[in-house]
Protein backbone atom coordinates (compact mmCIF):
# COMPACT_ATOMS: atom_id res chain seq x y z
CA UNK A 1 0.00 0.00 0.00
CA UNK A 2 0.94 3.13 -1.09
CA UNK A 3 1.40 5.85 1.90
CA UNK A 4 0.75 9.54 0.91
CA UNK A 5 1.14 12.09 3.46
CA UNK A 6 0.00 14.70 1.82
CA UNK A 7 -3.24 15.14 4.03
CA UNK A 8 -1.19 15.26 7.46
CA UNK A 9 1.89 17.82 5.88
CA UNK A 10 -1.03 20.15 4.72
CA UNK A 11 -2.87 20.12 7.90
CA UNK A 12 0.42 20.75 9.70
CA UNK A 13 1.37 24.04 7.56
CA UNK A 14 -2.00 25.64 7.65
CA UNK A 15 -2.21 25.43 11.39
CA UNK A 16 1.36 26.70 11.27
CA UNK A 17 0.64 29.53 9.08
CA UNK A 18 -2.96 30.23 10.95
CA UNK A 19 -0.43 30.80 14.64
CA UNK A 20 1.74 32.95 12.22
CA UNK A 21 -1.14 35.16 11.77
CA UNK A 22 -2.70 35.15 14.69
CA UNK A 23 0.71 36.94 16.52
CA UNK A 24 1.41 39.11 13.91
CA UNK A 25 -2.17 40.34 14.42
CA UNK A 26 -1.85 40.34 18.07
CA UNK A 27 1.79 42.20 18.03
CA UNK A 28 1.28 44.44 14.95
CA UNK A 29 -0.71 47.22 17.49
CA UNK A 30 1.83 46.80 20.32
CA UNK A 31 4.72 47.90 18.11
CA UNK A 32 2.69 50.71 16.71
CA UNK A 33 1.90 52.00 20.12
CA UNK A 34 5.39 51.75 21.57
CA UNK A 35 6.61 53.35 18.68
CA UNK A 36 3.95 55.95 18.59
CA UNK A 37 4.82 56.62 22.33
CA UNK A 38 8.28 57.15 21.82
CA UNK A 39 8.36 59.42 19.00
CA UNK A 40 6.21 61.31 20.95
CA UNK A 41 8.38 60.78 24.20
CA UNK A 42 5.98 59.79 26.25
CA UNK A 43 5.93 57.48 29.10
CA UNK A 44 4.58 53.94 28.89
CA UNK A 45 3.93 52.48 32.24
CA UNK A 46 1.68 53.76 34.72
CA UNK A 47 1.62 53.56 38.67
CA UNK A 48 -0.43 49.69 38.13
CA UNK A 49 -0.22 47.57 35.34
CA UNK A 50 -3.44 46.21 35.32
CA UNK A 51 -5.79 46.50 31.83
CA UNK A 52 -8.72 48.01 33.69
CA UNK A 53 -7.20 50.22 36.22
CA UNK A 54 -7.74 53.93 36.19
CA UNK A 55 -3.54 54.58 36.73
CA UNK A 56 -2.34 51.58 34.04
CA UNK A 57 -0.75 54.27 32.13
CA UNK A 58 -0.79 55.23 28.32
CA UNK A 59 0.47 52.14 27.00
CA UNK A 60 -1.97 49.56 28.60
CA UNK A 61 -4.95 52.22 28.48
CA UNK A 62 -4.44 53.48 24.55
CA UNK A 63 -3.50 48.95 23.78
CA UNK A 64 -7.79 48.51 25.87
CA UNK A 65 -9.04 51.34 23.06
CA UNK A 66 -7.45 49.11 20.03
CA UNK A 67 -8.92 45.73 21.66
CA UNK A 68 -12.43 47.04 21.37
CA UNK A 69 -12.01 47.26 17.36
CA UNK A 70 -10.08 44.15 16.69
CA UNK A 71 -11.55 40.67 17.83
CA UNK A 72 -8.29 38.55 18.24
CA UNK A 73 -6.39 41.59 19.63
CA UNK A 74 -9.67 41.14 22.59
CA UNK A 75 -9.26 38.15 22.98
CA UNK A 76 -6.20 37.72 23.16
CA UNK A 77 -6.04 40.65 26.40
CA UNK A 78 -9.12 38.89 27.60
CA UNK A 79 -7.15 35.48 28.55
CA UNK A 80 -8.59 35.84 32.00
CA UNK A 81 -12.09 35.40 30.70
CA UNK A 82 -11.00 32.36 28.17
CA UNK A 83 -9.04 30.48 31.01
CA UNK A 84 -12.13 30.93 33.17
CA UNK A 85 -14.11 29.82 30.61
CA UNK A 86 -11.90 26.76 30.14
CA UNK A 87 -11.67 26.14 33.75
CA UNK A 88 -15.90 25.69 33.83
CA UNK A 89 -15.59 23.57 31.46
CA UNK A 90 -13.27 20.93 32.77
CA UNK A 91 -15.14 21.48 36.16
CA UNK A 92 -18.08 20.77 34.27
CA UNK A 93 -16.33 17.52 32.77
CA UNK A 94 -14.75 16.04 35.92
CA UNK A 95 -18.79 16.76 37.33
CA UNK A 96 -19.75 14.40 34.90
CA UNK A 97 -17.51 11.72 35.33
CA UNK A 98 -18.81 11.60 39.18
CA UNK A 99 -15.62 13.09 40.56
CA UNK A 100 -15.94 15.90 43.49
CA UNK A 101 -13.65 18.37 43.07
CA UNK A 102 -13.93 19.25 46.20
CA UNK A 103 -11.73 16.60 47.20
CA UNK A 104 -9.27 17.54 44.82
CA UNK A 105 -5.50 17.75 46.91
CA UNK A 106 -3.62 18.34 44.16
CA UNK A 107 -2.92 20.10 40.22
CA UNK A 108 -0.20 19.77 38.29
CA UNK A 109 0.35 21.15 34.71
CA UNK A 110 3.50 21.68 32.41
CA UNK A 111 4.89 25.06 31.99
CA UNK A 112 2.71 26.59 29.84
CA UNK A 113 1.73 30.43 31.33
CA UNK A 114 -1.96 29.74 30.68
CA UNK A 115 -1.70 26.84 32.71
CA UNK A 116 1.03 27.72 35.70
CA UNK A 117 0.16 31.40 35.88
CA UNK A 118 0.05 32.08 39.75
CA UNK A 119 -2.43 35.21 38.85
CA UNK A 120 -4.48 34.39 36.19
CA UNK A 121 -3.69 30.70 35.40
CA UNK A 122 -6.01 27.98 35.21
CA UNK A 123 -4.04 26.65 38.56
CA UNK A 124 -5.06 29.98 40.57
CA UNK A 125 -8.37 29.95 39.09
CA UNK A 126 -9.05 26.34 40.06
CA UNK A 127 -6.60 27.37 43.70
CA UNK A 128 -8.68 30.19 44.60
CA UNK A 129 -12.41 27.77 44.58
CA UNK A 130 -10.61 25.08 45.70
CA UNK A 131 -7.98 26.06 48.27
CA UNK A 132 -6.76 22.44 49.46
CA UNK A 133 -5.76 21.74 45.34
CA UNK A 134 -2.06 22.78 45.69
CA UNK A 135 -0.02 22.94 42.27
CA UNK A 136 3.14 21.41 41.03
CA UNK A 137 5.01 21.64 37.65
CA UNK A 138 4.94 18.76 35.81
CA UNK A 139 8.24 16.80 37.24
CA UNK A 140 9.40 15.51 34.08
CA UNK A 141 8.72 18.87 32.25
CA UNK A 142 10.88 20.88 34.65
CA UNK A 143 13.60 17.96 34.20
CA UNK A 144 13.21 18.78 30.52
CA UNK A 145 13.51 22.75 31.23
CA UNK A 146 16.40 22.01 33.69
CA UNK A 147 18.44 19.95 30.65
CA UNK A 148 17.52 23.20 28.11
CA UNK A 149 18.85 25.37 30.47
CA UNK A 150 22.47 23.42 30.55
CA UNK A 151 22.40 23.11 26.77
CA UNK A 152 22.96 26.79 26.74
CA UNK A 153 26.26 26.05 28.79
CA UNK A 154 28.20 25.29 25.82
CA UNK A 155 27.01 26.58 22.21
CA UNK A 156 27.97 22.65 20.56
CA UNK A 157 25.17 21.19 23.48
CA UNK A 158 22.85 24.11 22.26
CA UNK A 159 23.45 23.56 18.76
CA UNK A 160 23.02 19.83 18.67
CA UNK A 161 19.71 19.54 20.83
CA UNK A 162 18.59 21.94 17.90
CA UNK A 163 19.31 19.81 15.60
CA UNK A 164 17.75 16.76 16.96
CA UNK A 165 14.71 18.95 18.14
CA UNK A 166 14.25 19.42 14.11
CA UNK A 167 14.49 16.19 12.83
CA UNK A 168 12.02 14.54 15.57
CA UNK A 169 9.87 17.55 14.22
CA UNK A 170 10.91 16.34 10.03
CA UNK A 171 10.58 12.63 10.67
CA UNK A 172 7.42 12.89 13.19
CA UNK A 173 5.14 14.24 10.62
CA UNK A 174 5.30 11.75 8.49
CA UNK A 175 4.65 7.99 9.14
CA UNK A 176 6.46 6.94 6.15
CA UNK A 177 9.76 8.89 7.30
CA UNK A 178 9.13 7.95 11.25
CA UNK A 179 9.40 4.18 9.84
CA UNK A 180 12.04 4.81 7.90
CA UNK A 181 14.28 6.29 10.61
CA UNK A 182 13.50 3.52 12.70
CA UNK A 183 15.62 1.18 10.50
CA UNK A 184 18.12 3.67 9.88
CA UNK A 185 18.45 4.22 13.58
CA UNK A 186 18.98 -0.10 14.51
CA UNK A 187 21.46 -0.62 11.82
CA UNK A 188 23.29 2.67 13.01
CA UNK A 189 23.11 1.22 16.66
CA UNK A 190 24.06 -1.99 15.99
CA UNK A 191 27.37 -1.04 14.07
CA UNK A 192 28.25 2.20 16.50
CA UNK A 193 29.02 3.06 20.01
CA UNK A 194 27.72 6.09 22.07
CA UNK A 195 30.85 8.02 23.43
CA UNK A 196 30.30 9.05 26.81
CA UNK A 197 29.91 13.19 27.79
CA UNK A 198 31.60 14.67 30.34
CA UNK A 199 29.37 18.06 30.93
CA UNK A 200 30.97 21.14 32.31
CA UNK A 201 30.45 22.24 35.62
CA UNK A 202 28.48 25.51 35.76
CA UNK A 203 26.58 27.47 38.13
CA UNK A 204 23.49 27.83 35.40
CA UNK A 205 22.68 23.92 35.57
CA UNK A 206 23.12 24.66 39.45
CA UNK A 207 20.85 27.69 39.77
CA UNK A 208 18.60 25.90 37.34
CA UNK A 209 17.74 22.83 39.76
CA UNK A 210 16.96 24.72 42.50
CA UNK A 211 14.60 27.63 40.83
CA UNK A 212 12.95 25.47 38.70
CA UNK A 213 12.20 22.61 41.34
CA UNK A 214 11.24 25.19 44.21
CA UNK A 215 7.69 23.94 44.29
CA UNK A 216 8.17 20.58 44.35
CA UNK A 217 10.56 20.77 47.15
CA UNK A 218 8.34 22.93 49.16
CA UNK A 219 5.83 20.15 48.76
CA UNK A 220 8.80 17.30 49.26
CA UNK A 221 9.63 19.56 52.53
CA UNK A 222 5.87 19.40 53.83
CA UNK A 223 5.66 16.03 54.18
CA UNK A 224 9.66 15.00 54.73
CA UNK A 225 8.31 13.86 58.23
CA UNK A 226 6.54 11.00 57.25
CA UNK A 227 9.69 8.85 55.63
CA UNK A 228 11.18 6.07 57.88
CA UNK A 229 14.75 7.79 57.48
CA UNK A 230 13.29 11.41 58.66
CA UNK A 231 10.83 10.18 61.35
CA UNK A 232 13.39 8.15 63.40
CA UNK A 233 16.13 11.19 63.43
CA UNK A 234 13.64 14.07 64.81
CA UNK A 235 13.27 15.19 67.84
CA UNK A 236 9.96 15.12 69.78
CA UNK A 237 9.76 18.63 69.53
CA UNK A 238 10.63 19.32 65.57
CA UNK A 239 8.23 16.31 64.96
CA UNK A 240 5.91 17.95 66.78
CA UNK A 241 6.46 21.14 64.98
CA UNK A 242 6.29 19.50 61.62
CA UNK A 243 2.98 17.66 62.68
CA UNK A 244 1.27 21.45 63.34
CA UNK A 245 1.76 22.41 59.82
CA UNK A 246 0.21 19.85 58.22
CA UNK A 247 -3.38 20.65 59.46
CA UNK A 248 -3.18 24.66 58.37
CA UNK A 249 -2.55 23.18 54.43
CA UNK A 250 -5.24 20.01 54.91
CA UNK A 251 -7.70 21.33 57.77
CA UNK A 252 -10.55 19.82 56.63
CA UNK A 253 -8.74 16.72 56.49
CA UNK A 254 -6.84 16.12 59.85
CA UNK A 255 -7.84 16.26 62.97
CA UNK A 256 -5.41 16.55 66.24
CA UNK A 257 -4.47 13.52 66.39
CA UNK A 258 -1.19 12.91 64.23
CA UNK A 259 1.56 13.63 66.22
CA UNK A 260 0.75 11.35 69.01
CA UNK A 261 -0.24 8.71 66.16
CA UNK A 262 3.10 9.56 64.97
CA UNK A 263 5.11 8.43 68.38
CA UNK A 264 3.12 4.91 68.58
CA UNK A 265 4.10 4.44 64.81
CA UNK A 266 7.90 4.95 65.71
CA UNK A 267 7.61 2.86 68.28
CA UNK A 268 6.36 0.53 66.75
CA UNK A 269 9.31 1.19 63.92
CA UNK A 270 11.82 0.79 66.62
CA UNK A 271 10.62 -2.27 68.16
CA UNK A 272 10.19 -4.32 64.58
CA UNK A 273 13.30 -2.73 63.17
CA UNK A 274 12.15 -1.07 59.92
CA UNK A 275 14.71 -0.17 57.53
CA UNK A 276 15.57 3.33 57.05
CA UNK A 277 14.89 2.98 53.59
CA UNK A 278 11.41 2.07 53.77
CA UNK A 279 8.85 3.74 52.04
CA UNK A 280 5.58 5.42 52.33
CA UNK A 281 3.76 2.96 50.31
CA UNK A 282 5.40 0.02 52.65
CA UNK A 283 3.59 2.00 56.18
CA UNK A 284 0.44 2.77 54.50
CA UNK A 285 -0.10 -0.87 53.24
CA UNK A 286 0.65 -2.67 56.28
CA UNK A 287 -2.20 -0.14 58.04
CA UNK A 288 -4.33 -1.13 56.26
CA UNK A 289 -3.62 -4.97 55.92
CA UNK A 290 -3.36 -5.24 59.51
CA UNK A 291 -6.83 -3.20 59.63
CA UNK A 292 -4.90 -0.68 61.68
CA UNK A 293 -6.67 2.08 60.26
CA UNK A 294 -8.85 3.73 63.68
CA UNK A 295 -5.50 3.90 65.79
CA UNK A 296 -3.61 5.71 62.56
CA UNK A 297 -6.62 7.91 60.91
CA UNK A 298 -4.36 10.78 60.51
CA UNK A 299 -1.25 9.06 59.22
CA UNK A 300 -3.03 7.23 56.84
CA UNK A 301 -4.82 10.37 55.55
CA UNK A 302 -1.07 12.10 55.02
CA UNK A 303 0.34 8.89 53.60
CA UNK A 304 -2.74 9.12 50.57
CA UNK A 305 -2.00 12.71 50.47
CA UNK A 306 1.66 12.19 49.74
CA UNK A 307 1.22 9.00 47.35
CA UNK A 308 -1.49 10.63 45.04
CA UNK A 309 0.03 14.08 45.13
CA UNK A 310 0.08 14.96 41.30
CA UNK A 311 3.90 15.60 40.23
CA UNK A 312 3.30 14.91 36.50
CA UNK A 313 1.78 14.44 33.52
CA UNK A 314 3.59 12.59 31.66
CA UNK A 315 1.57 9.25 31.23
CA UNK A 316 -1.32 11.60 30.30
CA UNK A 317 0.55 13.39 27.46
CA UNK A 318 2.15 9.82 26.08
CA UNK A 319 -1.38 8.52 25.73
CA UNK A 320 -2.27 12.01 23.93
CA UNK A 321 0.83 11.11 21.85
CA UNK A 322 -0.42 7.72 20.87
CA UNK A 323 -3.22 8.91 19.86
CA UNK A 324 -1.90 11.27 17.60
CA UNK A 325 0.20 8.74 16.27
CA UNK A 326 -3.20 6.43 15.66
CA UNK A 327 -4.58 9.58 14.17
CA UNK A 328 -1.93 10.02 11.14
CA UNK A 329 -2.02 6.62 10.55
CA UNK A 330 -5.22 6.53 10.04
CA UNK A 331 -5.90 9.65 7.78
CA UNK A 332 -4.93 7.86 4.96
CA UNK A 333 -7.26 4.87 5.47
CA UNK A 334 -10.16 7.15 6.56
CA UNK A 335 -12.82 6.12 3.64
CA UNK A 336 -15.82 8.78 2.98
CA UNK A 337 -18.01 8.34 5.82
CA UNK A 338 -15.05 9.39 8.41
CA UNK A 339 -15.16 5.84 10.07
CA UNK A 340 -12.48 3.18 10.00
CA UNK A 341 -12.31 -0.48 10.26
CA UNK A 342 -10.48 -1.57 12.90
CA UNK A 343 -9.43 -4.72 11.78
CA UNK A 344 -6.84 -2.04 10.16
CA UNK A 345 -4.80 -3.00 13.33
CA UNK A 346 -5.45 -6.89 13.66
């Protein structure tokens, strides 16, 4: 069978050429207005740089006049309104499926402003109904953000992670190309070996770790208490200390009770001699298969707050992927009605 992927490429350049327009639209007025201001030497920024505040200043107040006479210039300044839109929406949806939101404990999104934004973002939106729904950054997409950071060490990293940025973005548009760099890419690995990379040591990659994986070590920090290692090294009184924070983040959640539940658990640690290296999972299994669950209400609570805290997306966005994948390979074989047979992929 013949594959022709003319279908997919076209698809791919209009929407390409449909976001070309759609910015050049949205920052044709902006230039005009900063370059209006300044031959006319006059001051951009006002005393608060907020779109509908009396004192925003020229720029932001003559940039609201424009947006009432061009539609994507409006809505592109009215993101608040779109992300609250979208944020109904997928309230609405997660409604449906039977879920309560209201026990929702945690968000996490990748790094997208519409998403992260701690003012305007879907996670404040969703953070300000929903107070006990605390946010992380995707795990694996500040990893990612971490490794384009060190590429910019050295110009040959930042150059070659260009490179192979552009031909996963060549070969993946294609099914016939993705197949045949497959093949090229065993018979390359069979015959060749991988030469090993010693990075240089910066203070970017450094600085990099810790801004961009602040959040998840505050939320790594909240609950630090509750592995083996950490429980058995504090002192009644830090213990103590740590247990009194938990309840102002999860009130509705925990009563009083933890840190005393806390002492009979290490107790109980000392006298069975638990390894250090235990893990959560390990405690909060053998609570419940040794129906232990009234004496340890509150650390059993913590423990399903700390194993279902949402630290990525990942898996979600591979199964996106897939489907994608499914979805060129079957625009092709699509016949008239839109339906396929799926015996396509017996």
């Amino acid at each position: 069978m013949v594959c022709t992927n003319a279908l997919i490429d076209r698809n791919l350049q209009q929407q390409h050429e449909q976001e070309v327009a759609k910015w050049k639209t949205i920052l044709r007025p902006i230039i005009d207005v900063i370059l209006f201001f300044s031959a006319q030497s006059l001051a951009l920024r006002g005393a608060v740089g907020q779109l509908s505040h009396s004192r925003s200043g020229n720029f932001l107040a003559l940039v609201s006049l424009l947006a009432m006479y061009d539609p994507v210039f409006h809505s592109h300044l009215n993101k608040k309104e779109r992300v609250n839109d979208f944020v109904v929406k997928m309230l609405s949806f997660l409604e449906n499926l039977g879920l309560n939101i209201v026990y929702g404990r945690g968000q996490s999104y990748d790094g997208a402003s519409v998403m992260k934004g701690y003012s305007s973002g879907v996670q404040a939106c969703i953070k300000e109904q929903y107070q006990l729904a605390i946010y992380v950054h995707c795990a694996p997409h500040t990893l990612n953000l971490v490794i384009a950071d060190s590429s910019k060490v050295d110009p040959g990293i930042l150059s070659f992670f260009g490179v192979v940025q552009k031909l996963c973005t060549f070969f993946s548009s294609s099914n016939c190309r993705w197949e045949m760099l497959i093949i090229a890419s065993d018979c390359a690995l069979a015959s060749k070996q991988v030469n090993e990379y010693d990075p240089p040591e910066d203070m970017l990659i450094i600085v990099s770790l810790l801004e961009r994986f602040e959040r998840p070590r505050e939320v790594a920090n909240l609950f630090s208490f509750m592995y083996a290692s950490r429980l058995m090294k504090l002192s009644n009184s830090n213990l103590q200390k740590s247990c009194e924070q938990m309840p102002r983040h999860y009130e509705q959640d925990l009563d009083s009770g933890l840190y005393s539940e806390l002492l009979s658990l290490r107790n109980i640690l000392t006298d069975n001699k638990f390894s250090p290296s235990s893990k959560p999972i390990n405690f909060a299994q053998i609570i419940v298969i040794e129906d232990l669950q009234e004496a340890f209400t509150d650390i059993l609570t913590v423990y399903k707050l700390l194993l279902t805290n949402a630290v990525s997306i990942a898996t979600c966005e591979r199964s996106f992927s897939k489907l994608k994948i499914v979805k060129n390979y079957c625009d092709p074989l699509l016949p008239k009605n839109g339906y396929l047979d799926w015996r396509y992929f017996n």
